[in-house]
PDB file of N, CA and C in Angstrom:
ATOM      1  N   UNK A   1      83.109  17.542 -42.474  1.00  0.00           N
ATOM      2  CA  UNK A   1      82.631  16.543 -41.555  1.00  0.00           C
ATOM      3  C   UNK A   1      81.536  17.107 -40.661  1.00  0.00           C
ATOM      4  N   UNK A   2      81.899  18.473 -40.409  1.00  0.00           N
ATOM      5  CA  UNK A   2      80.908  18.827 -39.500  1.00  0.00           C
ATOM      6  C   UNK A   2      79.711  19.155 -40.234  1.00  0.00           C
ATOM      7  N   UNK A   3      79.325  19.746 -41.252  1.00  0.00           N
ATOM      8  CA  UNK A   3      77.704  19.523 -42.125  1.00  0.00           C
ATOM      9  C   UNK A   3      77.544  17.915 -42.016  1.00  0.00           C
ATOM     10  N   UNK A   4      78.252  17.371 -42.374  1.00  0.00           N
ATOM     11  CA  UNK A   4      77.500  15.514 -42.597  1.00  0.00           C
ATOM     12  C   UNK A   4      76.854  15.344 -41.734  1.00  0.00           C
ATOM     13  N   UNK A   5      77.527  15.960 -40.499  1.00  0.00           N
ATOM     14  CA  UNK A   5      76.967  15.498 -39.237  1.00  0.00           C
ATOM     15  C   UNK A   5      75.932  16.397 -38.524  1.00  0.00           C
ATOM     16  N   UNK A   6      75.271  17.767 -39.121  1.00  0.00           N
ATOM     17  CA  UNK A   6      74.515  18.432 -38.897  1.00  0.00           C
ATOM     18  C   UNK A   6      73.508  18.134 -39.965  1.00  0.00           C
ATOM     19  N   UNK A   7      73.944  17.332 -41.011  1.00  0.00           N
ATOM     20  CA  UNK A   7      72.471  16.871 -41.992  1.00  0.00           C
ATOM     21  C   UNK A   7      72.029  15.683 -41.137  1.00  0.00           C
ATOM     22  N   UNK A   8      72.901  14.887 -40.698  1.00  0.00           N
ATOM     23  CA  UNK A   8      72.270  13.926 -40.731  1.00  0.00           C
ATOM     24  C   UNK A   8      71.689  13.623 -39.312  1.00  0.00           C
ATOM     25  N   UNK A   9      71.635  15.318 -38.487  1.00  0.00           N
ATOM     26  CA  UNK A   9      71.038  15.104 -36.956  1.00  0.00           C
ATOM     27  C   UNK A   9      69.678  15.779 -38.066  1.00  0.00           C
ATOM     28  N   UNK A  10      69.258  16.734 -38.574  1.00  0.00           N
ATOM     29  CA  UNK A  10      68.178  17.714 -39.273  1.00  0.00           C
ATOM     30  C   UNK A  10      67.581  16.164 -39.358  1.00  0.00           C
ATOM     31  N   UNK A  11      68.117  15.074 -40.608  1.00  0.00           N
ATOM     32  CA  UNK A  11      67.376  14.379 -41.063  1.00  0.00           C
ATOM     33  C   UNK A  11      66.547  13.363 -40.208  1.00  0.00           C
ATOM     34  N   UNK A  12      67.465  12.662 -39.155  1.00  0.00           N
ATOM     35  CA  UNK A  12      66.954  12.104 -38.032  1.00  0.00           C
ATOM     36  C   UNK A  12      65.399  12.926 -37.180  1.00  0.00           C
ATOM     37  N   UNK A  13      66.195  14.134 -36.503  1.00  0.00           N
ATOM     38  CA  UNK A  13      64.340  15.175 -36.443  1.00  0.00           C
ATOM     39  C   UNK A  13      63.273  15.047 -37.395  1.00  0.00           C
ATOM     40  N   UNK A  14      63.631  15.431 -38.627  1.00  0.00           N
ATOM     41  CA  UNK A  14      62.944  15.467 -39.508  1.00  0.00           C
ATOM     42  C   UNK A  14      62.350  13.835 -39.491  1.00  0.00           C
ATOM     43  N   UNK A  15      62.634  12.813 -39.535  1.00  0.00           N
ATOM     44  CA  UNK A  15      61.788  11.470 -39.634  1.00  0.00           C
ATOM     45  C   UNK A  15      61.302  11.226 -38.319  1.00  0.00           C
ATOM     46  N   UNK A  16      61.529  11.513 -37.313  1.00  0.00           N
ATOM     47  CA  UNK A  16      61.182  11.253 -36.154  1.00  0.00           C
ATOM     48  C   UNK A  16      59.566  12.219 -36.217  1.00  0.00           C
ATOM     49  N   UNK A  17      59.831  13.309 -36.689  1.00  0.00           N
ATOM     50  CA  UNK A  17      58.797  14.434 -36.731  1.00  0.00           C
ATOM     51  C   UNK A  17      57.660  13.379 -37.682  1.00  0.00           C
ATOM     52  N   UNK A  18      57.826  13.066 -38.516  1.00  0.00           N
ATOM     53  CA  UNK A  18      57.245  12.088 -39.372  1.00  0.00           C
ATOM     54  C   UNK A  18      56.675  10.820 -38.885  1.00  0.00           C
ATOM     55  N   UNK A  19      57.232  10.281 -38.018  1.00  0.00           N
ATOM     56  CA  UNK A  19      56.911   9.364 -37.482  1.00  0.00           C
ATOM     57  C   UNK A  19      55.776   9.759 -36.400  1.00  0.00           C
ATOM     58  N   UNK A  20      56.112  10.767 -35.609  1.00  0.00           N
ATOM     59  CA  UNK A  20      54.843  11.236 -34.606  1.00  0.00           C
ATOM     60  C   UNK A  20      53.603  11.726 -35.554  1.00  0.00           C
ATOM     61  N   UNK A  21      54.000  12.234 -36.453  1.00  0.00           N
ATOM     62  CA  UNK A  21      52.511  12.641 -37.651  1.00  0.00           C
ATOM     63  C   UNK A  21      51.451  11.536 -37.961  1.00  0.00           C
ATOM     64  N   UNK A  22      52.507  10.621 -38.494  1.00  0.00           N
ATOM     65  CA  UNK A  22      51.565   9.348 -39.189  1.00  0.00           C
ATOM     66  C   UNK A  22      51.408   8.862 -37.759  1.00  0.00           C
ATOM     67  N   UNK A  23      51.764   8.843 -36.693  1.00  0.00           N
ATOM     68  CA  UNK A  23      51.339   7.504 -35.753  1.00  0.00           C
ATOM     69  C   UNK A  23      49.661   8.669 -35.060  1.00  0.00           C
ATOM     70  N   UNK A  24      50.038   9.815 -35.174  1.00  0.00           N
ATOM     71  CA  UNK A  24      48.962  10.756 -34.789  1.00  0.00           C
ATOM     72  C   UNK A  24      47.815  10.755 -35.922  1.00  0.00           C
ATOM     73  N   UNK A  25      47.931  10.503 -37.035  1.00  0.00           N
ATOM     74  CA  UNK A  25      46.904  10.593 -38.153  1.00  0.00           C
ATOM     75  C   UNK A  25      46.475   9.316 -37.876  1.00  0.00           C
ATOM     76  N   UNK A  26      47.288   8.141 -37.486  1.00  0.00           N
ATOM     77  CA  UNK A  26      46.503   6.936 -37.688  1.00  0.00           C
ATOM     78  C   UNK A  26      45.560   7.075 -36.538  1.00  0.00           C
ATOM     79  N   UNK A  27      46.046   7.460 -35.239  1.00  0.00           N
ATOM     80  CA  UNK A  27      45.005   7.701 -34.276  1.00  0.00           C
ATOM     81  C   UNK A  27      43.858   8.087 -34.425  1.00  0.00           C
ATOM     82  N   UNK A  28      43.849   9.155 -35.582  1.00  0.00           N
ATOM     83  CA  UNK A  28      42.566  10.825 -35.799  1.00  0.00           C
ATOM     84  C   UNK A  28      42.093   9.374 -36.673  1.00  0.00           C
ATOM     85  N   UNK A  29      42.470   8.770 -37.576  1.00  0.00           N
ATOM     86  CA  UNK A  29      41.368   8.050 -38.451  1.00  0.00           C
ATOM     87  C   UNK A  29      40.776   7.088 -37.823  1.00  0.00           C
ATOM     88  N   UNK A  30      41.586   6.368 -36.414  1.00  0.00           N
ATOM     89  CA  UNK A  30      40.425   5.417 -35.889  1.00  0.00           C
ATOM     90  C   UNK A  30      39.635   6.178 -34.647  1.00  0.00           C
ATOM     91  N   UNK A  31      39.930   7.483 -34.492  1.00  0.00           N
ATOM     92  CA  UNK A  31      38.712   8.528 -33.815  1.00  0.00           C
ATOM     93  C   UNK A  31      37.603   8.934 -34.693  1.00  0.00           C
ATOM     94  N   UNK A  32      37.998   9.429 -36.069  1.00  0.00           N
ATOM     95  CA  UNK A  32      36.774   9.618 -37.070  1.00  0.00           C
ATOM     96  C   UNK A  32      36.211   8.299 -37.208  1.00  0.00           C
ATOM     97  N   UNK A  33      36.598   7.118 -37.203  1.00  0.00           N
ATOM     98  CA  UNK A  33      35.775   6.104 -37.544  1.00  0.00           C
ATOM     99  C   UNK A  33      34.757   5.583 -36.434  1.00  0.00           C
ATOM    100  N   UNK A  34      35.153   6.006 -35.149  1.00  0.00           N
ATOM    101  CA  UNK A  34      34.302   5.413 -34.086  1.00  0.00           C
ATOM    102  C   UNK A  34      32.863   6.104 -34.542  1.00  0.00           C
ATOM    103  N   UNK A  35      31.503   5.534 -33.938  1.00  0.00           N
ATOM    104  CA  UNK A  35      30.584   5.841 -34.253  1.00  0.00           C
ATOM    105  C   UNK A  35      29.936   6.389 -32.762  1.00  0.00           C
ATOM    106  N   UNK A  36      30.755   5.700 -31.900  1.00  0.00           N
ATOM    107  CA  UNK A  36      30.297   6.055 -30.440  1.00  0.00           C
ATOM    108  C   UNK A  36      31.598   6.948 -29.546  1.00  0.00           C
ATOM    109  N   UNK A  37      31.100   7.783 -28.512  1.00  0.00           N
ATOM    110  CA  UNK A  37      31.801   8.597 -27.532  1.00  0.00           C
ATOM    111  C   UNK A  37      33.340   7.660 -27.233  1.00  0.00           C
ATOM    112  N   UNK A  38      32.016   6.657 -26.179  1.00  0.00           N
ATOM    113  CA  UNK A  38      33.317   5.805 -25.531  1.00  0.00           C
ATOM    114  C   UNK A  38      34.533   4.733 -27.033  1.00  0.00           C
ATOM    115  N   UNK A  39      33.920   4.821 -28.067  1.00  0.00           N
ATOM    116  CA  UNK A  39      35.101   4.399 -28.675  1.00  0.00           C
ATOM    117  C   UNK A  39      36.374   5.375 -29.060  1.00  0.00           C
ATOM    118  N   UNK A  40      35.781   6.846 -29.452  1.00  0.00           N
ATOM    119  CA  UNK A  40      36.616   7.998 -29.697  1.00  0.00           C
ATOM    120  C   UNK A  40      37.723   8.023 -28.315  1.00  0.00           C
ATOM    121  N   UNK A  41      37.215   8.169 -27.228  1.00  0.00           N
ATOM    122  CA  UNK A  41      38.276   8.435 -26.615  1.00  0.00           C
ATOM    123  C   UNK A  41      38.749   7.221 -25.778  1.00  0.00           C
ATOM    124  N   UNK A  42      38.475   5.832 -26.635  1.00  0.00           N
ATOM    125  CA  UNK A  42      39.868   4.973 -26.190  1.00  0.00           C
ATOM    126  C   UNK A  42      40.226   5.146 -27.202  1.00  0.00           C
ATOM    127  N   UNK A  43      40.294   5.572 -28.025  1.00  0.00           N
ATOM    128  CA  UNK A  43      41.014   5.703 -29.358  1.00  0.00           C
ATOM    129  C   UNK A  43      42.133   6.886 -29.096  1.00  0.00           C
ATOM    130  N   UNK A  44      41.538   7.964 -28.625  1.00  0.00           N
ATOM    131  CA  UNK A  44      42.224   9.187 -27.744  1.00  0.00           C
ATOM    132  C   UNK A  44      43.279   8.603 -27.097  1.00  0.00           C
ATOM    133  N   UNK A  45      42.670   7.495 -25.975  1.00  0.00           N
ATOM    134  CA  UNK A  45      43.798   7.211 -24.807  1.00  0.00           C
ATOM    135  C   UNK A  45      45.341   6.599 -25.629  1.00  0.00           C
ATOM    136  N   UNK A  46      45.344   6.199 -26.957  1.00  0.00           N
ATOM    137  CA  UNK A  46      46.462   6.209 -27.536  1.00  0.00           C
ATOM    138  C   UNK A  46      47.340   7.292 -27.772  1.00  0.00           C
ATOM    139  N   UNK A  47      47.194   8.421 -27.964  1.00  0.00           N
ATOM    140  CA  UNK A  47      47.682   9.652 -28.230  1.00  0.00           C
ATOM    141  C   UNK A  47      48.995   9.620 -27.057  1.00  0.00           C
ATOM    142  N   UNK A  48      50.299   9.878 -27.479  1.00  0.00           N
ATOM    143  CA  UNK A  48      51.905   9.859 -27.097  1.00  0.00           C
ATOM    144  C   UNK A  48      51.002  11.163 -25.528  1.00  0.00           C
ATOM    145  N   UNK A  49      51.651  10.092 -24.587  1.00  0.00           N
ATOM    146  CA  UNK A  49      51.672  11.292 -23.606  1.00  0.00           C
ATOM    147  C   UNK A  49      52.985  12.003 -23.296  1.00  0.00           C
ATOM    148  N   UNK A  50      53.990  11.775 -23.815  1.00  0.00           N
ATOM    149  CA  UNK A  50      55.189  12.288 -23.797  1.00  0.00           C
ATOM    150  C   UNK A  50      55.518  13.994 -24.915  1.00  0.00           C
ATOM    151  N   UNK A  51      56.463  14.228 -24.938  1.00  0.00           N
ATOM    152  CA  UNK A  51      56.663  15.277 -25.793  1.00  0.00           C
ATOM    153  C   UNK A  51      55.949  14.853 -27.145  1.00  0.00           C
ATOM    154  N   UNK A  52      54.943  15.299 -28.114  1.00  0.00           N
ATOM    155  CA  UNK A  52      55.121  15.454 -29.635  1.00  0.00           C
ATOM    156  C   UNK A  52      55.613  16.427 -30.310  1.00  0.00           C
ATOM    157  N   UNK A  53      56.115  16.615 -30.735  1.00  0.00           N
ATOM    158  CA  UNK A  53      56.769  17.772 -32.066  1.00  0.00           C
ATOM    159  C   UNK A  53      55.651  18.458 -31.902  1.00  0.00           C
ATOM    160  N   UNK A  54      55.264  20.067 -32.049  1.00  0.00           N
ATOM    161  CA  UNK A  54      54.378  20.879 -32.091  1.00  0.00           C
ATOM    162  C   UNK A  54      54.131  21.550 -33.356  1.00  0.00           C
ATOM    163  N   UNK A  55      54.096  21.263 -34.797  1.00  0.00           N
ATOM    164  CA  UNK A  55      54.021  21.864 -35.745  1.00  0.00           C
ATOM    165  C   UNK A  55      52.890  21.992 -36.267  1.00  0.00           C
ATOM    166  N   UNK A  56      52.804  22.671 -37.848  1.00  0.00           N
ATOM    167  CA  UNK A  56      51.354  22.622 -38.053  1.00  0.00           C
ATOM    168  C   UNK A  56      50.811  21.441 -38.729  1.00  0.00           C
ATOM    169  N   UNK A  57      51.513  20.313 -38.871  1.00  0.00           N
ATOM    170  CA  UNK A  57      50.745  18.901 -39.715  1.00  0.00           C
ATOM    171  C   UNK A  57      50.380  18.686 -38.480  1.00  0.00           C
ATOM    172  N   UNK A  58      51.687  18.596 -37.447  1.00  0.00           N
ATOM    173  CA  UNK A  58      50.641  17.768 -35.698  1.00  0.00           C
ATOM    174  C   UNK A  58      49.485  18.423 -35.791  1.00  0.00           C
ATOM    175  N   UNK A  59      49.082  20.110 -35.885  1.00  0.00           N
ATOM    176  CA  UNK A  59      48.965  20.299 -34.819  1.00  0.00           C
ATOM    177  C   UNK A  59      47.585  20.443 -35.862  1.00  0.00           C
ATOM    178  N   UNK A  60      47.302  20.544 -37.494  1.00  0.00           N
ATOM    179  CA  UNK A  60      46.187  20.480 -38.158  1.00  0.00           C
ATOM    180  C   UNK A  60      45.552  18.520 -37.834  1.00  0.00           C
ATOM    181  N   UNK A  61      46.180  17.823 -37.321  1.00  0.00           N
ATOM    182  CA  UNK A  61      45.769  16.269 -36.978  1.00  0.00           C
ATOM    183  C   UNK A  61      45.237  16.347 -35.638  1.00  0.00           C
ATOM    184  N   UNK A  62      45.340  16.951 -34.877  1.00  0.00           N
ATOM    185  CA  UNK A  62      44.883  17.585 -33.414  1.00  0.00           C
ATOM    186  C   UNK A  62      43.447  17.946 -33.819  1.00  0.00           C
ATOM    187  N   UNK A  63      43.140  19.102 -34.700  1.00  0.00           N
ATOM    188  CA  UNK A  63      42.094  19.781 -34.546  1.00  0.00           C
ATOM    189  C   UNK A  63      41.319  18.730 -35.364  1.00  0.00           C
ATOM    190  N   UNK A  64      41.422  17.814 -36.431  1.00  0.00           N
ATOM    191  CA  UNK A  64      40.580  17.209 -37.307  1.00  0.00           C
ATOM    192  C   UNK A  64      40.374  16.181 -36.306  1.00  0.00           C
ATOM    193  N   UNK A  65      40.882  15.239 -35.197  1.00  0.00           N
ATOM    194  CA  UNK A  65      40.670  14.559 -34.312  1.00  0.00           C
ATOM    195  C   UNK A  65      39.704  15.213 -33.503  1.00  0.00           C
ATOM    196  N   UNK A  66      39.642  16.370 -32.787  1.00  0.00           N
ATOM    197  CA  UNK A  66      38.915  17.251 -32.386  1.00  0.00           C
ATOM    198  C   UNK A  66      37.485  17.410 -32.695  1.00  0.00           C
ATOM    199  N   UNK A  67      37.725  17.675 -34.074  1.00  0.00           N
ATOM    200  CA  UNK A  67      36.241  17.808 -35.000  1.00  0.00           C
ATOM    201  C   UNK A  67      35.378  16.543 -34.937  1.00  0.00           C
ATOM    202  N   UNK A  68      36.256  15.362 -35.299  1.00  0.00           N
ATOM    203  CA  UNK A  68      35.274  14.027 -34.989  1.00  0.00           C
ATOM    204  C   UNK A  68      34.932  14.230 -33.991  1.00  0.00           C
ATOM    205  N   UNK A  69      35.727  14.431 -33.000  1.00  0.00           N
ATOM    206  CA  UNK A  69      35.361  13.771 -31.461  1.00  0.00           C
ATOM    207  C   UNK A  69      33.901  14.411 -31.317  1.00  0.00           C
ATOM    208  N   UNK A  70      33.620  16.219 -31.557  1.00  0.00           N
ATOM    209  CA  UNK A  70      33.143  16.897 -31.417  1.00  0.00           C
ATOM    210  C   UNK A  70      31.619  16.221 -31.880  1.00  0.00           C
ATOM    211  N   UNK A  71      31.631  16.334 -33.432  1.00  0.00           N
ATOM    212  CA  UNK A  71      30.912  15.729 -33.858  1.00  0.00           C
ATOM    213  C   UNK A  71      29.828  14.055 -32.898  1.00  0.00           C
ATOM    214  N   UNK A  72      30.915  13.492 -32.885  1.00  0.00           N
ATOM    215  CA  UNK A  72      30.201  12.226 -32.518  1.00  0.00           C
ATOM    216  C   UNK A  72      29.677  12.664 -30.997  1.00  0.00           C
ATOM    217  N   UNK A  73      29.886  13.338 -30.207  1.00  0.00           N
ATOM    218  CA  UNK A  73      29.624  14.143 -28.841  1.00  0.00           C
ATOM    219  C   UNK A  73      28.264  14.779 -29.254  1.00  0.00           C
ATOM    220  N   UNK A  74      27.798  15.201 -30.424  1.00  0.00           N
ATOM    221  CA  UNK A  74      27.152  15.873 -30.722  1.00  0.00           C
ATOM    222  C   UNK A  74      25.632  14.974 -31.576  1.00  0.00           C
ATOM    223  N   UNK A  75      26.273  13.786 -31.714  1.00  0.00           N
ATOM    224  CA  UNK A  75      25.665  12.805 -32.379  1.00  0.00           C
ATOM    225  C   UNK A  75      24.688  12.200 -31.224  1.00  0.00           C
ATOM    226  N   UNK A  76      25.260  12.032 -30.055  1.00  0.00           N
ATOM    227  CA  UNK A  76      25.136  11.644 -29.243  1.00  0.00           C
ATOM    228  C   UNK A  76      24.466  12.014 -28.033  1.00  0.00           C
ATOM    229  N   UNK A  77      23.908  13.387 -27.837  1.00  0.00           N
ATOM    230  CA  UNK A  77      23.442  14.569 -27.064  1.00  0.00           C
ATOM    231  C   UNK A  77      22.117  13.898 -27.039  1.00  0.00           C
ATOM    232  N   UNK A  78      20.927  14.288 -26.246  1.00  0.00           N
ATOM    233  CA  UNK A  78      19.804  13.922 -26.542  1.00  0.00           C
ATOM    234  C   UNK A  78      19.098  15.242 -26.625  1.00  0.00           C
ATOM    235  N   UNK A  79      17.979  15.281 -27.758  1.00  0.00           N
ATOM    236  CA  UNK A  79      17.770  16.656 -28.078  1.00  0.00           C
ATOM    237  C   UNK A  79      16.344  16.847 -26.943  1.00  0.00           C
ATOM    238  N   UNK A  80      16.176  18.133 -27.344  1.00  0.00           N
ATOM    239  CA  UNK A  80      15.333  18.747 -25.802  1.00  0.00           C
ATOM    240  C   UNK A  80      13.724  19.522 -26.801  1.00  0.00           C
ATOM    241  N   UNK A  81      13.943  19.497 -28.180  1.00  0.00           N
ATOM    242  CA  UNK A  81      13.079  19.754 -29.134  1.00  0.00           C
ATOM    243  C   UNK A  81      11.938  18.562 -29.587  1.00  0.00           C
ATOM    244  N   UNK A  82      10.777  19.483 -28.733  1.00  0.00           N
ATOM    245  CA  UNK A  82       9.893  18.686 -28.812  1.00  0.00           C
ATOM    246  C   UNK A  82       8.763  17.781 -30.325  1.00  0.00           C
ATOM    247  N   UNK A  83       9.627  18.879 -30.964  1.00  0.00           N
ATOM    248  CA  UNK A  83       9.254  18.298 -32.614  1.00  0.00           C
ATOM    249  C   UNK A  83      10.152  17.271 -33.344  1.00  0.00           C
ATOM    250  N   UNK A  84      11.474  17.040 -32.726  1.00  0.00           N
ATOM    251  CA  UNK A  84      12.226  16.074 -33.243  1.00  0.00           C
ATOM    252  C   UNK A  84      11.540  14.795 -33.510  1.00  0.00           C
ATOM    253  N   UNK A  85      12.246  14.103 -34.969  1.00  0.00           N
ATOM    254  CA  UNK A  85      11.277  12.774 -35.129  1.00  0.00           C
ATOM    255  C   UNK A  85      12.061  11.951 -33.806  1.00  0.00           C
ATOM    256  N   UNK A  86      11.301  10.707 -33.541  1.00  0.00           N
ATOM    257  CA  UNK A  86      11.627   9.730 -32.447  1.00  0.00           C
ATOM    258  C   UNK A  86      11.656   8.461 -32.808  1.00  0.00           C
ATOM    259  N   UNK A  87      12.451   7.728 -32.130  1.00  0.00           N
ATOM    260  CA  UNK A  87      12.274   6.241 -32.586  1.00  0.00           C
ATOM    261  C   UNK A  87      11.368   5.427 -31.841  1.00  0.00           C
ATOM    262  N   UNK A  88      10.490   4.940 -33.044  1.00  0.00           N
ATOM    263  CA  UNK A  88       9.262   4.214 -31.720  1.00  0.00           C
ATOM    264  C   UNK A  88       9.428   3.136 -31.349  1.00  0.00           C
ATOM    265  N   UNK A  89      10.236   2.593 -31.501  1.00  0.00           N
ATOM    266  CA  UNK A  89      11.194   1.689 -30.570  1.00  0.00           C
ATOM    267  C   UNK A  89      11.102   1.943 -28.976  1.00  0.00           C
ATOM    268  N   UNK A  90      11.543   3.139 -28.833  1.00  0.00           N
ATOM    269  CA  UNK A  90      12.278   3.435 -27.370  1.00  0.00           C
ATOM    270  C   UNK A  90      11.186   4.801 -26.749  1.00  0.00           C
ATOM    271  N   UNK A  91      10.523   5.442 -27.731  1.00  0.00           N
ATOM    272  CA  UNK A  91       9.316   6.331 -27.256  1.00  0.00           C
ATOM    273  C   UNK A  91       7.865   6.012 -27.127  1.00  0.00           C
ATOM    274  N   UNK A  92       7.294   7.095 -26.705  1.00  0.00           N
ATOM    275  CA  UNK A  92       5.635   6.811 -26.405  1.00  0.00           C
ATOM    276  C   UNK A  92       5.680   6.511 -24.799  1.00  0.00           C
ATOM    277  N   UNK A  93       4.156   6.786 -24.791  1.00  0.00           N
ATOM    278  CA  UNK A  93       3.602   6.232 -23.540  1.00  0.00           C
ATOM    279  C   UNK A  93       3.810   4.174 -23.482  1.00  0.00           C
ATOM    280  N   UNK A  94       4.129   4.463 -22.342  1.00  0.00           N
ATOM    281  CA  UNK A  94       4.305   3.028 -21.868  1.00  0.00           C
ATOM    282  C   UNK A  94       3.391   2.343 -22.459  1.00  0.00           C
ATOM    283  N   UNK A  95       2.102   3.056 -21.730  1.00  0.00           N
ATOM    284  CA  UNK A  95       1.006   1.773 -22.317  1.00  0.00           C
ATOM    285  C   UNK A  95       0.588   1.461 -23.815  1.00  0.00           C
ATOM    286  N   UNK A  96       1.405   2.569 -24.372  1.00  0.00           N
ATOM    287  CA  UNK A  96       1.180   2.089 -26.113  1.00  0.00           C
ATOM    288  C   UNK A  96       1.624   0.798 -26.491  1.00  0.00           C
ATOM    289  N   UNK A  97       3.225   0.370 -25.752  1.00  0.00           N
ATOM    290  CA  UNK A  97       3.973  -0.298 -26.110  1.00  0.00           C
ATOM    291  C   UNK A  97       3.461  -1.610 -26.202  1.00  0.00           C
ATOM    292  N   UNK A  98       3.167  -2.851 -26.676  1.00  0.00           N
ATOM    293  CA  UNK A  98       3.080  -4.153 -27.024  1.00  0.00           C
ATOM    294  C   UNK A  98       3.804  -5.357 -26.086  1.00  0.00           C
ATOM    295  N   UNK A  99       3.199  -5.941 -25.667  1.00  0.00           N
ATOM    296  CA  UNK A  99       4.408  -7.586 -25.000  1.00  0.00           C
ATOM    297  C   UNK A  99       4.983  -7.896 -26.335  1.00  0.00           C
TER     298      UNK A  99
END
């Protein structure tokens, strides 16, 4: 009686652990999908502020969330290189620009 009842606390952890993974991966995939800052981290502001399990599936879904975020932060920078192409949309001298 007493294993039944030590499998079936393991198994309970064990799905619970599962359950914080996938609800954390679904997070990281609608952080990789944002295209902008401010969408990544309301996407972030979902993330369990309570205890998560600390293992290495959490904790490899952490860093790949990370990497987007990073990325799109990086997407987003404005560069300081004066040879970069530009969009002539939004550059040039004023007075080039057209009514």
């Amino acid at each position: 009686m007493h294993r039944l009842y030590v499998i079936c606390v393991a198994l309970a952890l064990g799905a619970c652990g599962d359950l914080e993974a996938e609800r954390l991966a679904k997070i990281r995939d609608e952080v990789c999908a944002c295209k902008t800052a401010k969408c990544a981290e309301a996407a972030l502001g979902r993330v369990p502020k309570g205890n998560v399990e600390s293992n290495l599936r959490t904790q490899r879904i952490a860093r790949e969330m990370l990497a987007c975020l990073a990325e799109i932060y990086q997407a987003e920078e404005p560069t300081m290189d004066p040879d970069a192409p530009t969009d002539p949309e939004t550059s040039g001298p004023a007075s080039a620009r057209r009514p």
